[in-house]
Protein backbone atom coordinates (compact mmCIF):
# COMPACT_ATOMS: atom_id res chain seq x y z
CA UNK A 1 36.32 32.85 4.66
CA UNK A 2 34.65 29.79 6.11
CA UNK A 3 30.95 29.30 6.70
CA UNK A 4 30.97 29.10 10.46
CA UNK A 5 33.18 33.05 10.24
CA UNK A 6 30.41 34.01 7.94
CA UNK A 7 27.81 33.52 10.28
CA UNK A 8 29.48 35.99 13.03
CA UNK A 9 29.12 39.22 10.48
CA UNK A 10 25.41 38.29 9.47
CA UNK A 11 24.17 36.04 12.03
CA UNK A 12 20.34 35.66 11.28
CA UNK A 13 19.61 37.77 8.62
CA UNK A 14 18.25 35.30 6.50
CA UNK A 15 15.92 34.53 8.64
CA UNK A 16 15.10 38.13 9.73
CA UNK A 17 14.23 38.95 6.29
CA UNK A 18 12.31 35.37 5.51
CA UNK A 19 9.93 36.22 8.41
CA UNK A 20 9.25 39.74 7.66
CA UNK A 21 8.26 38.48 4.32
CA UNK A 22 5.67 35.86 5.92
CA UNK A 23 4.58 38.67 8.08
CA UNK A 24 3.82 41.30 5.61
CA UNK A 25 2.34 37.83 4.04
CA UNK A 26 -0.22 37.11 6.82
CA UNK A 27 -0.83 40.98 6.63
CA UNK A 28 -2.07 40.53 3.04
CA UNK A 29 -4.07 37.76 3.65
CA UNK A 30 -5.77 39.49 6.90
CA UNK A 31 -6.33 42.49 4.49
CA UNK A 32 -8.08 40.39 1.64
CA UNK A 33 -9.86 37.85 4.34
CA UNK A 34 -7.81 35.10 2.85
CA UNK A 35 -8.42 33.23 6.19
CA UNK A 36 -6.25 29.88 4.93
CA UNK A 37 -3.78 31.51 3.34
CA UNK A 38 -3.60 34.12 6.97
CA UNK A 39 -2.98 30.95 8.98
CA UNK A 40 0.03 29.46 6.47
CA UNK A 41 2.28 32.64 6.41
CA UNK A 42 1.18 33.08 10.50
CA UNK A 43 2.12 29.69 11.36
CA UNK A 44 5.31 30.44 8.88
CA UNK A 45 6.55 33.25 11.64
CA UNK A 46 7.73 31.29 14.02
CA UNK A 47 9.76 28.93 11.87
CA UNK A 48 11.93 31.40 11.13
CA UNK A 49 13.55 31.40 14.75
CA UNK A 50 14.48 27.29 14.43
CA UNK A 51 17.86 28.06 13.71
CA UNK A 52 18.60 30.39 16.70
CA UNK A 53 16.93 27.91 18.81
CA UNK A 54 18.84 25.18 17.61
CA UNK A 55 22.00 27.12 18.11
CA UNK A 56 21.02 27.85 21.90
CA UNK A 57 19.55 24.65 22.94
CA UNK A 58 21.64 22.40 21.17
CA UNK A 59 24.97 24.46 21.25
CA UNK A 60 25.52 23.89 16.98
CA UNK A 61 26.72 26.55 14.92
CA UNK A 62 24.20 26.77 11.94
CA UNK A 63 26.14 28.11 8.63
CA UNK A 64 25.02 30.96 6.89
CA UNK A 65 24.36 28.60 3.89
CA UNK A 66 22.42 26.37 6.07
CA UNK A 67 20.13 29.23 7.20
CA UNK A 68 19.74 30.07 3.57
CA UNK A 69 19.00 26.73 2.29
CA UNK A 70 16.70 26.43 5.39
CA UNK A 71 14.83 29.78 4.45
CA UNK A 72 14.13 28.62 0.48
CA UNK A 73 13.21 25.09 1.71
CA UNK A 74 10.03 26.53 3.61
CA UNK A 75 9.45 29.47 1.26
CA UNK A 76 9.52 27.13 -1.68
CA UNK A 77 7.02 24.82 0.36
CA UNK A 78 4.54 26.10 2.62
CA UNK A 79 4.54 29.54 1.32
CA UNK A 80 4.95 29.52 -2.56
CA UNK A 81 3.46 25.96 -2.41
CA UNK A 82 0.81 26.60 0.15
CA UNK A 83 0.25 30.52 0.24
CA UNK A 84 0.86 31.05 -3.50
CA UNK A 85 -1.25 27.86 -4.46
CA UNK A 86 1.85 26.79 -6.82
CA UNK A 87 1.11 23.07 -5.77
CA UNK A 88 -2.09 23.15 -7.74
CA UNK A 89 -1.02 25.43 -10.43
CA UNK A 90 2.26 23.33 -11.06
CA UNK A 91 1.89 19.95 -10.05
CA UNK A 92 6.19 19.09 -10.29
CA UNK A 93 6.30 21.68 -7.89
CA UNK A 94 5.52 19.17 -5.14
CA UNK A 95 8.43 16.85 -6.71
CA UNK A 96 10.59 19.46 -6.63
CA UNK A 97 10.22 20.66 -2.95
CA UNK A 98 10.55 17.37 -1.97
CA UNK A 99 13.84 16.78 -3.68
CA UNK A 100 15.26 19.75 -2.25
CA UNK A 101 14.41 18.97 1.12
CA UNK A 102 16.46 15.81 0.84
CA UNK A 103 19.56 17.87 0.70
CA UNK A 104 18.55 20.45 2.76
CA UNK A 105 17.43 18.06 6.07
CA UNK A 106 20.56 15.94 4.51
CA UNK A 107 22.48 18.76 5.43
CA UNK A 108 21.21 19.33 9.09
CA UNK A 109 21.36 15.59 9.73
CA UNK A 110 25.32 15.86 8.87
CA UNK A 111 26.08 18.65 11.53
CA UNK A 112 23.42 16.38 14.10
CA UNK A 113 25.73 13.59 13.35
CA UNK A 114 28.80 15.70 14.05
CA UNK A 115 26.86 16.94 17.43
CA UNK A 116 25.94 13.69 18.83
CA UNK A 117 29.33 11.97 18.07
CA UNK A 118 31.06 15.12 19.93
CA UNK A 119 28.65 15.29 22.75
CA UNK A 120 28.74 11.05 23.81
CA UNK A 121 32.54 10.57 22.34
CA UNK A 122 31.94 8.23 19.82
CA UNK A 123 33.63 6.63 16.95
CA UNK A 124 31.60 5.15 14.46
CA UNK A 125 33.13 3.48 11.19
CA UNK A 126 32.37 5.59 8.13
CA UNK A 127 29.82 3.02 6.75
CA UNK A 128 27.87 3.68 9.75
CA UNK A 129 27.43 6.90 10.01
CA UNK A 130 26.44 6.63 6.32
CA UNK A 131 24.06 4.00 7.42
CA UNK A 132 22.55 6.11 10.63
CA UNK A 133 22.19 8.97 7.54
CA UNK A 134 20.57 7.38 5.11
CA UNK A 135 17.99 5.53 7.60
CA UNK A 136 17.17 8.75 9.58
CA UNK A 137 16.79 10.53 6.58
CA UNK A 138 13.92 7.44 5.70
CA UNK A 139 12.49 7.89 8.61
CA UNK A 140 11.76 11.55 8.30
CA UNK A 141 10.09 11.10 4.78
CA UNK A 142 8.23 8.15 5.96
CA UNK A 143 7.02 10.39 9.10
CA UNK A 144 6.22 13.02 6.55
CA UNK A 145 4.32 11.33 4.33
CA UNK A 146 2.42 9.47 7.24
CA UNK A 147 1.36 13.11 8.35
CA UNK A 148 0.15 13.90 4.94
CA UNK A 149 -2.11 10.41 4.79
CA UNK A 150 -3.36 11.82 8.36
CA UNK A 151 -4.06 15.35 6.94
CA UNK A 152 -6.02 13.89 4.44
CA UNK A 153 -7.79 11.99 6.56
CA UNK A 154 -9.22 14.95 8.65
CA UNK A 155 -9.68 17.57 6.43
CA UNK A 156 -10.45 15.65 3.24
CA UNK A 157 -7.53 17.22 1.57
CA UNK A 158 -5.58 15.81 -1.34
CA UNK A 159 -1.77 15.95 -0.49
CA UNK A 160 -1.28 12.24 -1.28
CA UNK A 161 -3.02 12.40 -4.59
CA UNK A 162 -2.33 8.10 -5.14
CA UNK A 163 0.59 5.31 -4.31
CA UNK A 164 2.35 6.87 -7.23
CA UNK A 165 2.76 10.41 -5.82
CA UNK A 166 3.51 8.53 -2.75
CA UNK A 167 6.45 6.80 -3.67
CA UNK A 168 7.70 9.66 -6.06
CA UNK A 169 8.14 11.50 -3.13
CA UNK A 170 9.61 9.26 -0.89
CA UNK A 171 12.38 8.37 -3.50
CA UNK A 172 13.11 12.03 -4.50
CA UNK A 173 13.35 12.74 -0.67
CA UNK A 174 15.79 9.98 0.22
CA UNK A 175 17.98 9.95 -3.00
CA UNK A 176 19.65 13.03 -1.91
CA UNK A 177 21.23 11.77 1.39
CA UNK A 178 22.05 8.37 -0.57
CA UNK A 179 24.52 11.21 -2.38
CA UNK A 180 25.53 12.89 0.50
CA UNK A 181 26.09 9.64 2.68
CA UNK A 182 28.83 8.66 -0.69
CA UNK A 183 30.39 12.44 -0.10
CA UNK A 184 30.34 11.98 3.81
CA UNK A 185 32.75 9.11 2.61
CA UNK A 186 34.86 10.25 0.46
CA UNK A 187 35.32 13.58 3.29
CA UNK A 188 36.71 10.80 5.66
CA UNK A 189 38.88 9.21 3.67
CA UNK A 190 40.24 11.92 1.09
CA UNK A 191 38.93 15.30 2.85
CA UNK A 192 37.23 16.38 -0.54
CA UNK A 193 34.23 18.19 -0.19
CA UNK A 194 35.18 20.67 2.19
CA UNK A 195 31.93 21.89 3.00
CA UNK A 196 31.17 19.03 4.80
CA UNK A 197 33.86 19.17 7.06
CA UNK A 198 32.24 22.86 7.51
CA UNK A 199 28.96 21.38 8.66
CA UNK A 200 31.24 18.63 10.89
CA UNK A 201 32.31 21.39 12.60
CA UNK A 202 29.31 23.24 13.04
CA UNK A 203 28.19 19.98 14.95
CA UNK A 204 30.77 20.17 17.18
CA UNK A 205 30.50 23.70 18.04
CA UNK A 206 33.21 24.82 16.30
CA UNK A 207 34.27 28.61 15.62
């Protein structure tokens, strides 16, 4: 059974279940008057419906696995990170989300690829969609870690603890769609990696 036939037996559970868990979170917090940690899992809620929007405004199909992956990368970050203080208590933690979040937004940008050279008819040459992959992908982590600089900034916070932590993060984020630009490849030319060619489809709409 193929990821996109998955999706049509459990469509959004994932994500059902992910948000009931940030809303019985922001319950807790209410309950206890943990007023920053309230606002995290609240502000978590909504995130949970970014698939299903991006399936009806952008016409995609988002894999089960995608959902899934999607569902760890903000429970691992924002809510264990952010609600459960692991960030502090573990400082690789940060490392770690970061890394994961290469493959995960990796991922998405693969089936946005698919989407865009669908929707406008285009043919690019292998090498540059790896290129348009790997510099998007760049562009997000530099956007990212311009928003944590600004954070800082306002609310004298401490998410860019020096240049070091910085650039750690930055290289963890982008080395995973350096990876996945080399198995984009070698889907074009040999069709290995399958599950690619799952997410391909998923850009294009495909049942």
């Amino acid at each position: 059974m193929s990821q996109l036939s998955t999706i049509r037996s459990t469509p959004h559970m994932s994500m059902v279940v992910t948000g009931l868990v940030f809303l019985g979170s922001a319950a807790l917090a209410l309950y206890n008057q943990w007023w920053p940690e309230a606002l995290t899992a609240t502000v978590l809620v909504p995130l949970v419906a970014t698939p299903w929007l991006a399936e009806r405004w952008a016409g995609v199909k988002v894999p089960l696995s995608i959902q899934i992956q999607y569902a760890v990368l903000i429970g691992a970050g924002p809510y264990l990170g952010g609600y459960w203080n692991w960030y502090e208590a573990w400082s690789p933690w940060d490392t770690l989300v970061h890394c994961y979040s290469g493959f995960v937004i990796s991922f998405v940008l693969v089936i946005a690829l698919a989407k865009t050279l669908h929707t406008y008819q285009l043919h690019l040459p292998v090498w540059l969609e790896m290129v348009v992959l790997i510099t998007v992908k760049a562009f997000i982590a530099l956007l990212w870690e311009i928003a944590e600089f600004v954070f800082d900034l306002i609310f004298d916070a401490s998410a860019q603890l020096d240049n070091t932590d910085t650039m750690t993060d930055m290289i963890v984020a982008l080395a995973p769609s350096v990876l996945i630009a080399g198995a984009l490849y070698a889907h074009r030319r040999k069709g290995s990696f399958t599950y690619l060619g799952d997410l391909l489809e998923a850009g294009r709409g495909k049942d």
